[in-house]
C-alpha atoms as a PDB file:
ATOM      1  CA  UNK A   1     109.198  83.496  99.404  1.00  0.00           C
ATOM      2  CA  UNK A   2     110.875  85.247 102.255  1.00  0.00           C
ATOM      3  CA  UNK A   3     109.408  88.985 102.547  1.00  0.00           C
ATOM      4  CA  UNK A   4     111.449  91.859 104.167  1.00  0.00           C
ATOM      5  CA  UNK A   5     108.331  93.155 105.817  1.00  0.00           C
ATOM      6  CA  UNK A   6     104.876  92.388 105.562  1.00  0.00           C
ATOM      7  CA  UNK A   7     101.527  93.316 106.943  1.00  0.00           C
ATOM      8  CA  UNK A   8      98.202  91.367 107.846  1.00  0.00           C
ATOM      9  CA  UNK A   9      95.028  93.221 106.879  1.00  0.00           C
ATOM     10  CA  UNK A  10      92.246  92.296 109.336  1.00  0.00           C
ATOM     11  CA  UNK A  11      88.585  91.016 107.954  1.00  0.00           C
ATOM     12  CA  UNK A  12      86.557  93.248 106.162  1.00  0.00           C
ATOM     13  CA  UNK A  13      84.078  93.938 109.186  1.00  0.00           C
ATOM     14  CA  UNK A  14      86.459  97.006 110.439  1.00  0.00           C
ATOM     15  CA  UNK A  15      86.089  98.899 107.507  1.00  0.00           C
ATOM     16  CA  UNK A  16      83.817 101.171 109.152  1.00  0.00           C
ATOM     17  CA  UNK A  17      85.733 101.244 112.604  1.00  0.00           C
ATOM     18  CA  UNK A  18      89.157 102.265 111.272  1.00  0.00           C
ATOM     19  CA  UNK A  19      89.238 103.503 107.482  1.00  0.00           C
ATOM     20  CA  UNK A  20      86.329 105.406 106.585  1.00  0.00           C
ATOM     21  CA  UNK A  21      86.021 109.034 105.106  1.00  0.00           C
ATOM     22  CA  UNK A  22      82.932 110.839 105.999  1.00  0.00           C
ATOM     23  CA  UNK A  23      81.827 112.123 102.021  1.00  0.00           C
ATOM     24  CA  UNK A  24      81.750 110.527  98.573  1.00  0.00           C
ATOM     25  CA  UNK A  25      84.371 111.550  95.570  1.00  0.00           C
ATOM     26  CA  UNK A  26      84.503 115.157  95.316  1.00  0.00           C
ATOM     27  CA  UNK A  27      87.038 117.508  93.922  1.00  0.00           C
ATOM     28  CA  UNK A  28      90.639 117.937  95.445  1.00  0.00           C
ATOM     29  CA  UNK A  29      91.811 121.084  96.505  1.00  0.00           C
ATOM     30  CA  UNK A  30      94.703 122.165  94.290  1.00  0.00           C
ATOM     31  CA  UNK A  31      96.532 124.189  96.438  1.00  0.00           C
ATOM     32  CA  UNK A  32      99.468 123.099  97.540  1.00  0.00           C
ATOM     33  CA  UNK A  33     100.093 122.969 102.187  1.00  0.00           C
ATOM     34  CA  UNK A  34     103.821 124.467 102.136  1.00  0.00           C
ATOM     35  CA  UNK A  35     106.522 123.823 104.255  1.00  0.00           C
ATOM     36  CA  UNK A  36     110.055 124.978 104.861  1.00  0.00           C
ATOM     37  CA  UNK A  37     112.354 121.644 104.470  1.00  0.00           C
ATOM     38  CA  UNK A  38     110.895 118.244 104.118  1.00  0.00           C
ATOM     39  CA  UNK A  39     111.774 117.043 107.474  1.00  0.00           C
ATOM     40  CA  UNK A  40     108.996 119.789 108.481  1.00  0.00           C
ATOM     41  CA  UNK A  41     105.956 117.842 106.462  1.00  0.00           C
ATOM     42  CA  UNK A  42     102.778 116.491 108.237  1.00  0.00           C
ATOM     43  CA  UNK A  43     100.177 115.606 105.709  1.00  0.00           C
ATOM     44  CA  UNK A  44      96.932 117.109 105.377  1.00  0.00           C
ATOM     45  CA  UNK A  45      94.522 114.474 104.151  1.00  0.00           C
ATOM     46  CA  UNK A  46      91.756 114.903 101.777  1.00  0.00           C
ATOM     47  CA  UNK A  47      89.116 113.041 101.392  1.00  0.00           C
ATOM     48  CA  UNK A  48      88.275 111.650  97.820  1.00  0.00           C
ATOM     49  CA  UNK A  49      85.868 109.269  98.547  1.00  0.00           C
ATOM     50  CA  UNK A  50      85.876 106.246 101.441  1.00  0.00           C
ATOM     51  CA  UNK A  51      89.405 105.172 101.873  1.00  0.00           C
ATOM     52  CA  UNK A  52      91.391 106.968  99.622  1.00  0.00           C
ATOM     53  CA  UNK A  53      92.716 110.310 100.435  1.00  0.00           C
ATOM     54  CA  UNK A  54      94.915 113.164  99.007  1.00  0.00           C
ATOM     55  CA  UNK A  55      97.706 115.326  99.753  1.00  0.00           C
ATOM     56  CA  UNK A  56      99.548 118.100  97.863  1.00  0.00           C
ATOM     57  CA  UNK A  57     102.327 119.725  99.040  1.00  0.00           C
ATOM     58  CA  UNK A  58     105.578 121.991  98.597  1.00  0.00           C
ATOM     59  CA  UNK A  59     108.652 122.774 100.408  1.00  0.00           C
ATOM     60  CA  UNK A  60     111.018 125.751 100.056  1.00  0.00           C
ATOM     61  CA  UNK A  61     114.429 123.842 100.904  1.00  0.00           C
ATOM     62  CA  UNK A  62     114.710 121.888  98.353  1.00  0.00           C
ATOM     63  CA  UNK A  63     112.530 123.546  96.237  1.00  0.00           C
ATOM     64  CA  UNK A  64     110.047 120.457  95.489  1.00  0.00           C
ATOM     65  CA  UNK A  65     106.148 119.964  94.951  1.00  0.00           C
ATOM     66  CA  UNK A  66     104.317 116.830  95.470  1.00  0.00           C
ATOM     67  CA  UNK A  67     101.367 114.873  95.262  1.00  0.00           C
ATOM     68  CA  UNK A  68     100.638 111.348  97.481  1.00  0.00           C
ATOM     69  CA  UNK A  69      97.582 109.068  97.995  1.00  0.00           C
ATOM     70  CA  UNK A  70      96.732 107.123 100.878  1.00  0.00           C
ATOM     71  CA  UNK A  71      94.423 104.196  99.825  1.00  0.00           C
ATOM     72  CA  UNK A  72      92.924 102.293 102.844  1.00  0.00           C
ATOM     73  CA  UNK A  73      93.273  98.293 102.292  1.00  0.00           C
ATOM     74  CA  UNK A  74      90.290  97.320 104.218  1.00  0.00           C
ATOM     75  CA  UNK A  75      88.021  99.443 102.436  1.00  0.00           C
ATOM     76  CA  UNK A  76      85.282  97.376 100.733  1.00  0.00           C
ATOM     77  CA  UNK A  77      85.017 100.350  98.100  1.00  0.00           C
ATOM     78  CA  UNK A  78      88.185  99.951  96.338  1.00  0.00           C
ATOM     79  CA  UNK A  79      90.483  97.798  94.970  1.00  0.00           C
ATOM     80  CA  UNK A  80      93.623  97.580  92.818  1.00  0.00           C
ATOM     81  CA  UNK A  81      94.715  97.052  89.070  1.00  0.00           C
ATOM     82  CA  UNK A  82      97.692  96.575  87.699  1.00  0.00           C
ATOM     83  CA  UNK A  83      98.722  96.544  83.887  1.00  0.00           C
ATOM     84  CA  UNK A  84     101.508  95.583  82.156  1.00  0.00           C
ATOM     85  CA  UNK A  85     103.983  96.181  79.099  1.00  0.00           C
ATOM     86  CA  UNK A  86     105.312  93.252  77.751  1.00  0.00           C
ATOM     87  CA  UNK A  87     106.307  91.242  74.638  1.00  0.00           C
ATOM     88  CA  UNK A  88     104.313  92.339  72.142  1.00  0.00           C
ATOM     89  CA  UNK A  89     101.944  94.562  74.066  1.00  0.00           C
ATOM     90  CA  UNK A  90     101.175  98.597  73.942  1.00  0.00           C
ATOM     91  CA  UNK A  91     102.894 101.261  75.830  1.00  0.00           C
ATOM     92  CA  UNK A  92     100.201 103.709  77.578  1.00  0.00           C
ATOM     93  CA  UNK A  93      99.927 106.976  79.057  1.00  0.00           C
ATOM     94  CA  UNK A  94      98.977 107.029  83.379  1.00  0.00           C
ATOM     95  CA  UNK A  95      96.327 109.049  82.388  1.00  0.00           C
ATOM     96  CA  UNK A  96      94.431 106.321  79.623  1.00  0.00           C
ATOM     97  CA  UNK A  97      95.397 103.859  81.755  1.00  0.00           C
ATOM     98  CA  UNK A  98      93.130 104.975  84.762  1.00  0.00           C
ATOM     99  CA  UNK A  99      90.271 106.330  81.501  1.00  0.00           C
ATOM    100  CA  UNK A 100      90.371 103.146  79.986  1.00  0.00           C
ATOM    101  CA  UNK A 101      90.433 101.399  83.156  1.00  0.00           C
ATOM    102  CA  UNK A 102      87.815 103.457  84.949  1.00  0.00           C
ATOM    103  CA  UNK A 103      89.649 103.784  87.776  1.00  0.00           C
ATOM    104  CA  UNK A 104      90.061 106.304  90.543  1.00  0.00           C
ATOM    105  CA  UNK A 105      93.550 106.914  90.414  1.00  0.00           C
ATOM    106  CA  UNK A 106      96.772 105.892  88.516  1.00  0.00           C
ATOM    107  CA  UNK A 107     100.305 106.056  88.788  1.00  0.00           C
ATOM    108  CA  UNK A 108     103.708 104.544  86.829  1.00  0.00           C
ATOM    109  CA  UNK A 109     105.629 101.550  88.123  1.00  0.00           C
ATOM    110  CA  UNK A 110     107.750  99.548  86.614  1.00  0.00           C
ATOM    111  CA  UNK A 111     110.594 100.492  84.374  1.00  0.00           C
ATOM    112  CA  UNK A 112     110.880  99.396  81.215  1.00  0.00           C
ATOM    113  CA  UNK A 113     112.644  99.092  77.409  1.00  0.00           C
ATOM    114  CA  UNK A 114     111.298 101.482  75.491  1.00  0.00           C
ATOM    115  CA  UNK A 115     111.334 105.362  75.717  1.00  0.00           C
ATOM    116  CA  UNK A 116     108.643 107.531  73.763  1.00  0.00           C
ATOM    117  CA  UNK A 117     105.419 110.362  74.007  1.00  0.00           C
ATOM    118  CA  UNK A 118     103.355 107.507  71.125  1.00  0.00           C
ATOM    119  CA  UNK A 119     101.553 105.451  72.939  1.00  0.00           C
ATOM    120  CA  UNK A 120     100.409 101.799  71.416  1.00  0.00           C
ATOM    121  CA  UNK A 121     104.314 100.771  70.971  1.00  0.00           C
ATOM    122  CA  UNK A 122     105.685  97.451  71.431  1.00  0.00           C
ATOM    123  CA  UNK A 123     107.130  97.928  75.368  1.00  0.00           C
ATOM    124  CA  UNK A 124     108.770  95.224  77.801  1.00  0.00           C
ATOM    125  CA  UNK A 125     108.447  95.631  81.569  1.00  0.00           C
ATOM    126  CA  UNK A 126     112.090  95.070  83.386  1.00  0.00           C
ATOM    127  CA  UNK A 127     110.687  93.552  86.321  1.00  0.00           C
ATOM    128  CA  UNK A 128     107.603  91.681  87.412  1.00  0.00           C
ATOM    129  CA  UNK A 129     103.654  91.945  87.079  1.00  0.00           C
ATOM    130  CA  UNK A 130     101.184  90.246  88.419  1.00  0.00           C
ATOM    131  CA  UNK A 131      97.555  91.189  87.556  1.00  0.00           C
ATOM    132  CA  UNK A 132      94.507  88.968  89.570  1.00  0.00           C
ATOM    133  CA  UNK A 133      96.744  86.321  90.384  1.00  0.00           C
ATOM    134  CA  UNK A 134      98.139  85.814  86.486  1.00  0.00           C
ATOM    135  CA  UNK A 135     102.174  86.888  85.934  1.00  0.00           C
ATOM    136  CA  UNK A 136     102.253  89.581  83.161  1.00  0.00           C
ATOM    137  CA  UNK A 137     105.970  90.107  82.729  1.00  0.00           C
ATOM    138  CA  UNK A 138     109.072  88.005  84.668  1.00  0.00           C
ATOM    139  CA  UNK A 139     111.024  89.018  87.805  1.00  0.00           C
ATOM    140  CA  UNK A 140     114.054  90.825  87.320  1.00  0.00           C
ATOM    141  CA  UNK A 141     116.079  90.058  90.060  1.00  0.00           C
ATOM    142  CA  UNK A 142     118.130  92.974  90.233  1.00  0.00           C
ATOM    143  CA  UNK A 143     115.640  94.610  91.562  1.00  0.00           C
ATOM    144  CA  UNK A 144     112.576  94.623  94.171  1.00  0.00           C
ATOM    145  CA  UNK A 145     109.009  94.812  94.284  1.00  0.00           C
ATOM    146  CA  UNK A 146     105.642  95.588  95.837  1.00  0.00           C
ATOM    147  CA  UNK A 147     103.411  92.694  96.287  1.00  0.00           C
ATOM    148  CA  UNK A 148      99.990  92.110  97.532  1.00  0.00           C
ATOM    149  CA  UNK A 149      99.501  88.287  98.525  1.00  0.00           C
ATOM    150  CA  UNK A 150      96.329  86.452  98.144  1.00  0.00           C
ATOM    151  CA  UNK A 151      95.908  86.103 102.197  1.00  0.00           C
ATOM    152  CA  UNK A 152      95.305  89.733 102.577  1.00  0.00           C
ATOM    153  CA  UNK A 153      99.067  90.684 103.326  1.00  0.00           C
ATOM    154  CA  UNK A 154     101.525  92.899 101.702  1.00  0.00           C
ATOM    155  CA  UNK A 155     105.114  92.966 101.150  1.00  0.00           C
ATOM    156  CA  UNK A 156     108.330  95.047  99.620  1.00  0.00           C
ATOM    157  CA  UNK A 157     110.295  92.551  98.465  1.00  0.00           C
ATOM    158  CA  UNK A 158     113.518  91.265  96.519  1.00  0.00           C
ATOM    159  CA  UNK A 159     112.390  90.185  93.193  1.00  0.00           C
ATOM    160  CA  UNK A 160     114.804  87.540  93.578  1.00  0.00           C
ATOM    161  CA  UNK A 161     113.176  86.082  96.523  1.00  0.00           C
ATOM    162  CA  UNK A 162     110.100  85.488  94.267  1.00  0.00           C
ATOM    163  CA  UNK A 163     110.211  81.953  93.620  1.00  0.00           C
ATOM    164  CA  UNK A 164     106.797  81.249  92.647  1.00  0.00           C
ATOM    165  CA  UNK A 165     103.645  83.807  91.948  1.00  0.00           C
ATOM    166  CA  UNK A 166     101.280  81.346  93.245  1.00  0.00           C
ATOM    167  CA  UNK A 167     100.213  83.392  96.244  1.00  0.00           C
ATOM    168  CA  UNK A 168     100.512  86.193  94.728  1.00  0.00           C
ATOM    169  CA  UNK A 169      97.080  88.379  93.920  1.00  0.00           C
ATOM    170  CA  UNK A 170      99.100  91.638  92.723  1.00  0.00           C
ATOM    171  CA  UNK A 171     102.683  92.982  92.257  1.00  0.00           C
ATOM    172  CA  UNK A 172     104.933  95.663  90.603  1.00  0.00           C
ATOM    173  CA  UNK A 173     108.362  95.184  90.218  1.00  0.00           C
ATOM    174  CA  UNK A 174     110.652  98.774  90.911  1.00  0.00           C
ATOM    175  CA  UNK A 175     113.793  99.393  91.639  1.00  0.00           C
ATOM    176  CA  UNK A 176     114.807  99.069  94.724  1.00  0.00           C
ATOM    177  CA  UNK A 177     113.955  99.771  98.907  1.00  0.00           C
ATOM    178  CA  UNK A 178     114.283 102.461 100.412  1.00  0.00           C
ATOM    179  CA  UNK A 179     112.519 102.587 103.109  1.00  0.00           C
ATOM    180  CA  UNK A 180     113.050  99.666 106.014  1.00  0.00           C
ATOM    181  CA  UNK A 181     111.301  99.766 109.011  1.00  0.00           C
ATOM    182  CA  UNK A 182     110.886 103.500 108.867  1.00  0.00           C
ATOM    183  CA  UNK A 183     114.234 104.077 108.422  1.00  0.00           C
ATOM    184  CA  UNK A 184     116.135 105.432 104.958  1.00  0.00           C
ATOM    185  CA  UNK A 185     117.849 102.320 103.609  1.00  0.00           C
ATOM    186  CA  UNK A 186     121.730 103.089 103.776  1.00  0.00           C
ATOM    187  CA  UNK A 187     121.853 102.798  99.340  1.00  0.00           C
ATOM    188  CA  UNK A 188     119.804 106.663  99.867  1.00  0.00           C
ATOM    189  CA  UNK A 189     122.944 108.015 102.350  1.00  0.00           C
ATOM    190  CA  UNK A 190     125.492 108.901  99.858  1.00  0.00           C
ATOM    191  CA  UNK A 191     123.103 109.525  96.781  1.00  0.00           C
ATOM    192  CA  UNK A 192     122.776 113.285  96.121  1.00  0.00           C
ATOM    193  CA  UNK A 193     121.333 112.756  92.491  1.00  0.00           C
ATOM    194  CA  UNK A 194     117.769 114.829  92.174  1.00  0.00           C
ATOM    195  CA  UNK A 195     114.974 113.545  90.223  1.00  0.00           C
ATOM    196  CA  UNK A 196     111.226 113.691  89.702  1.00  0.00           C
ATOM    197  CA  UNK A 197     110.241 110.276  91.408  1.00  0.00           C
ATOM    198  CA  UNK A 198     107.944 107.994  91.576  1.00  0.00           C
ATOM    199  CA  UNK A 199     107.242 105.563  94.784  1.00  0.00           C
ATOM    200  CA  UNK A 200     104.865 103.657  96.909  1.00  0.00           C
ATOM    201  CA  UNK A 201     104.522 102.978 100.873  1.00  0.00           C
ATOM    202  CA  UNK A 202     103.271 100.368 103.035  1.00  0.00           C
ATOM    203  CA  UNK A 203     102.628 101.150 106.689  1.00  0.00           C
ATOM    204  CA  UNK A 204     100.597  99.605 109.782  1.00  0.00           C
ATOM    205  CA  UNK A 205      98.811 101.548 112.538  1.00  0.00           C
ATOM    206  CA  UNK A 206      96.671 100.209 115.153  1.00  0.00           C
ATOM    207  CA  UNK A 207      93.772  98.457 113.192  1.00  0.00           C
ATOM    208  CA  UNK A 208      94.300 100.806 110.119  1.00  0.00           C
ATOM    209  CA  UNK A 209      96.508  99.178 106.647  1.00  0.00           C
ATOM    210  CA  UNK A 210      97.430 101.865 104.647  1.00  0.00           C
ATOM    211  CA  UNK A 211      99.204 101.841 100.903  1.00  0.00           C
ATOM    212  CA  UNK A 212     100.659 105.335 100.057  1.00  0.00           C
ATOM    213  CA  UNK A 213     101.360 106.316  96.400  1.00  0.00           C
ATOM    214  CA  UNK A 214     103.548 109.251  95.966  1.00  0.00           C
ATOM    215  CA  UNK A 215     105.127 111.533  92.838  1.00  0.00           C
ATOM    216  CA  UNK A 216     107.448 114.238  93.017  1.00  0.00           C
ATOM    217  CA  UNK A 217     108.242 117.007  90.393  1.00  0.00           C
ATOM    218  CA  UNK A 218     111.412 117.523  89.084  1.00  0.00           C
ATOM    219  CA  UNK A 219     113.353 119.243  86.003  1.00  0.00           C
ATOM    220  CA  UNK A 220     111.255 122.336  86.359  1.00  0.00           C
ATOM    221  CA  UNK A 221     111.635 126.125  88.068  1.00  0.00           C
ATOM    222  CA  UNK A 222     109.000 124.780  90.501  1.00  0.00           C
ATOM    223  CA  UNK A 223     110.398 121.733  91.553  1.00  0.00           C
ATOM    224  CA  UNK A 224     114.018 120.317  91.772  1.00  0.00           C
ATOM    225  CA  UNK A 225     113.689 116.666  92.278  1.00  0.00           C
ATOM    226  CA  UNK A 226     114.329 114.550  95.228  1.00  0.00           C
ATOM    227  CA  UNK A 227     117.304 112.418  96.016  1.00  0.00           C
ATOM    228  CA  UNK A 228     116.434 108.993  97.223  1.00  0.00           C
ATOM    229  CA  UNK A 229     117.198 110.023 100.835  1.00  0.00           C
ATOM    230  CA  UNK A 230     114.237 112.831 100.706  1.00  0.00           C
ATOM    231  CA  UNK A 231     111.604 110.327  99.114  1.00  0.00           C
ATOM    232  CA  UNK A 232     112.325 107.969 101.463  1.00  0.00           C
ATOM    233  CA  UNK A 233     111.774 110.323 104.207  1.00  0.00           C
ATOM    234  CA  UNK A 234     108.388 111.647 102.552  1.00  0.00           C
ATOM    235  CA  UNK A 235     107.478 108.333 102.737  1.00  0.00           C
ATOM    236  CA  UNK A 236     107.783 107.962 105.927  1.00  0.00           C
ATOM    237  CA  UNK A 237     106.631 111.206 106.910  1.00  0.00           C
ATOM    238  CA  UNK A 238     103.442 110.307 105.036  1.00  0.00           C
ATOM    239  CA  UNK A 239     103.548 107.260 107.334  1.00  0.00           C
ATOM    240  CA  UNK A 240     105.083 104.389 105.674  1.00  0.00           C
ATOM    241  CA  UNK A 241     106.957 102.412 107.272  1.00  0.00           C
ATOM    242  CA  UNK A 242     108.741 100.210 104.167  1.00  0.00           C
ATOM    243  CA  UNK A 243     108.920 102.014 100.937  1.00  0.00           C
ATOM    244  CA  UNK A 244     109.905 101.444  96.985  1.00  0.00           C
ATOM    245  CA  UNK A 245     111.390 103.990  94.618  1.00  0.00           C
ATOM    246  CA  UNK A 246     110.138 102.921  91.587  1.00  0.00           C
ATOM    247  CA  UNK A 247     110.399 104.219  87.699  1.00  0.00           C
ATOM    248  CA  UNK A 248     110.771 107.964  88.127  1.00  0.00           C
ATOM    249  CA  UNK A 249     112.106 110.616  85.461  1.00  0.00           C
ATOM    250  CA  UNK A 250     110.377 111.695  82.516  1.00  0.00           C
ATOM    251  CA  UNK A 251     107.772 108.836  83.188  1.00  0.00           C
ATOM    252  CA  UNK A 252     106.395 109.987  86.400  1.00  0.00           C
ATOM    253  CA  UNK A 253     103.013 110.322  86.405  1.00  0.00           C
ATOM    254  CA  UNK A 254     100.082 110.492  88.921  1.00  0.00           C
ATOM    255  CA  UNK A 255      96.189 110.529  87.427  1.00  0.00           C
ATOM    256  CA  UNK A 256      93.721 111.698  89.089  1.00  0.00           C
ATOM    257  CA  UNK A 257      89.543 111.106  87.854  1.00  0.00           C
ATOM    258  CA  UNK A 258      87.615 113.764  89.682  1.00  0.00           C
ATOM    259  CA  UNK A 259      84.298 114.303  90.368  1.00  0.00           C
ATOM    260  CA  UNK A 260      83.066 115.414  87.104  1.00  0.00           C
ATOM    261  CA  UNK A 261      84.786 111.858  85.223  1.00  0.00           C
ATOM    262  CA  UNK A 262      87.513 113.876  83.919  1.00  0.00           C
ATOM    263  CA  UNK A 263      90.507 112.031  84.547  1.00  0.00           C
ATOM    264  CA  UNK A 264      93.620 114.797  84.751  1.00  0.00           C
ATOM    265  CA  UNK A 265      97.254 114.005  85.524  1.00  0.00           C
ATOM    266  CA  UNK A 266      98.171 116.203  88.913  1.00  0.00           C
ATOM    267  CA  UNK A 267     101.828 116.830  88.556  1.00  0.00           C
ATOM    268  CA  UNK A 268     103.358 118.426  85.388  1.00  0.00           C
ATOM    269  CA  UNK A 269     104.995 115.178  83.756  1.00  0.00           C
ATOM    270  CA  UNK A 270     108.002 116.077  81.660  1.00  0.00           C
ATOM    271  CA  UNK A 271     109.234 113.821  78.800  1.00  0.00           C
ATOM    272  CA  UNK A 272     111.723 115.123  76.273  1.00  0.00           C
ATOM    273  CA  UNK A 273     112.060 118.250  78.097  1.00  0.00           C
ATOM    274  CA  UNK A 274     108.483 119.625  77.202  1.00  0.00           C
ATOM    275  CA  UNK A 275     106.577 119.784  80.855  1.00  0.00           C
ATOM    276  CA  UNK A 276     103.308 118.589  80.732  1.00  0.00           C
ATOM    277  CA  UNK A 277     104.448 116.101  77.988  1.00  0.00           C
ATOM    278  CA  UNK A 278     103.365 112.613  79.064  1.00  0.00           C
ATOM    279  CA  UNK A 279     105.397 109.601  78.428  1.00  0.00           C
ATOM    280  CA  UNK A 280     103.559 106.196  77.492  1.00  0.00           C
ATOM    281  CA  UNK A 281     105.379 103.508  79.760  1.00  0.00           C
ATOM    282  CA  UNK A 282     104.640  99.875  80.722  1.00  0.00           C
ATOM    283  CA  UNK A 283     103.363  98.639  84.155  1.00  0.00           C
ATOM    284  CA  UNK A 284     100.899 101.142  86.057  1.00  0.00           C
ATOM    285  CA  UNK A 285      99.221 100.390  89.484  1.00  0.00           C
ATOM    286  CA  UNK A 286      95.609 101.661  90.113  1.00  0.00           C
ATOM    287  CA  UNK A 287      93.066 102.442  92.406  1.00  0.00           C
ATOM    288  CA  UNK A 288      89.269 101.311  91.288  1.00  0.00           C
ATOM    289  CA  UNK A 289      85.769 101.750  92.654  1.00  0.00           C
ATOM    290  CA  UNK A 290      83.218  98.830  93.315  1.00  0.00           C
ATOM    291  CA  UNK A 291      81.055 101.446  92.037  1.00  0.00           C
ATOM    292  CA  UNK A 292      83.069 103.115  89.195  1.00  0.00           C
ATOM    293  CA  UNK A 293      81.477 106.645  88.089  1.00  0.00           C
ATOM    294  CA  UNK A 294      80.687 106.982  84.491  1.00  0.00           C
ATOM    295  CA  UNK A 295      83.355 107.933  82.136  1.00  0.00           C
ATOM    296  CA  UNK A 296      84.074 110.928  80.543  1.00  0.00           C
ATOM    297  CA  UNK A 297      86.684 112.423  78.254  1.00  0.00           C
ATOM    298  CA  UNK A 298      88.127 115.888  78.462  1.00  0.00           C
ATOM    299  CA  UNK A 299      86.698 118.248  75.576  1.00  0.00           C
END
């Protein structure tokens, strides 16, 4: 499998030299840091628990809102789940996805067949899955993915360099790159369509391996949409150095489960025009706890 870019996460033992937060999960902050034009964004990390962190921000030109996690790889605390939608199986909400799941934190992937609010429909991922080393749904090789290989590295990748899943521990297929090396990928240059988006990061820094998850609002007063030139550059400004757009639109979602078990989408999903409105899609990727809090449902 040949891998655009890929990173090496070192042995477990520098968890507590490089990605450690300071104070178990605890409530985010809901209001948003603001800034005047995206190229003016520095994060402002919260800590949710050890090695995962949160960030919620605005700008005024464009007029967007977002909402990004930074999930330390090392971290012995965590660790990731993926679902899928395929032949035969359900369609799901972000938000049951990370209830059901008991995880920490939730977001959509992968696009897929079948548009609706129901959840429980027959759905069909259009690209790949991987779940714990076992291939949920095929590649489609139009498009690329995020994987996370069995030796501890990660990878952005063509779908249709994916020859075999063999290494493979976890992957989503999205659409495509657009973020290389920490620069915009030249497909974002000339693409001035807004929408609420959906994407993930990879990035390296000294001994630290972080994955970034990020959703931004669109079709609403508060929040325009980005082109894929501005997510790419949140990305990066988040500190990602590759970067996937994946399946934005009505179906992106972020969940959150905070401190009391309540698990709560962040952003103000829109499907069918009604915001708030959450669309069940196919293949999510989540963030779990070795030591998953007990669940609760919202009264």
């Amino acid at each position: 499998m040949k891998a655009k870019s890929s990173y090496r996460f070192f042995p477990l033992l520098l968890v507590f030299l490089s990605c450690t937060a300071t104070h178990p999960l605890s409530s985010v902050q809901e209001q948003p840091v603001l800034f005047s034009a995206v190229q003016d964004i520095e994060p402002v990390w919260q800590s949710i628990t050890d090695g995962l962190w949160f960030f919620h921000a605005k700008t005024v030109s464009p007029r967007l809102e977002f909402w990004a996690l930074r999930i330390c790889l090392f971290s012995q605390n965590l660790g990731i789940v993926v679902r899928a939608g395929n032949e035969g199986a359900a369609s799901t909400r972000v938000s049951s996805f990370v209830h059901d799941n008991n995880l920490l934190a939730g977001i959509n992937a992968t696009p897929f067949d079948v548009i609706s609010s129901r959840e429980g429909q027959p759905i069909k991922n259009m690209g790949i899955i991987v779940s714990d080393g076992v291939q949920l749904a095929p590649a489609n090789t139009r498009y690329d993915a995020l994987v996370f290989y069995t030796d501890g590295t990660a990878a952005i990748v063509g779908q249709s360099a994916i020859n075999s899943t063999e290494n493979i521990q976890n992957a989503v297929g999205g659409f495509y790159q657009i973020l290389t090396d920490g620069q915009a990928a030249k497909r974002t240059l000339n693409n001035e369509i807004r929408h609420p988006r959906s994407a993930a990061g990879l990035s390296i820094s000294g001994t630290n391996r972080y994955f970034y998850l990020l959703v931004i609002d669109g079709r609403r007063s508060g929040s325009a949409g980005a082109t894929e030139l501005e997510t790419a550059l949140i990305l990066q400004l988040l500190g990602s150095k590759d970067g996937i757009n994946l399946d934005g639109g009505g179906s992106t979602t972020l969940a959150l489960r905070y401190d009391d078990g309540i698990v709560r989408t962040v952003n103000t999903p829109i499907h069918g025009g009604i915001p708030g409105r959450e669309r069940a899609v196919a293949g999510c990727i989540g963030i779990k706890s070795v030591f998953p809090r007990e669940d609760k449902v919202p009264e």
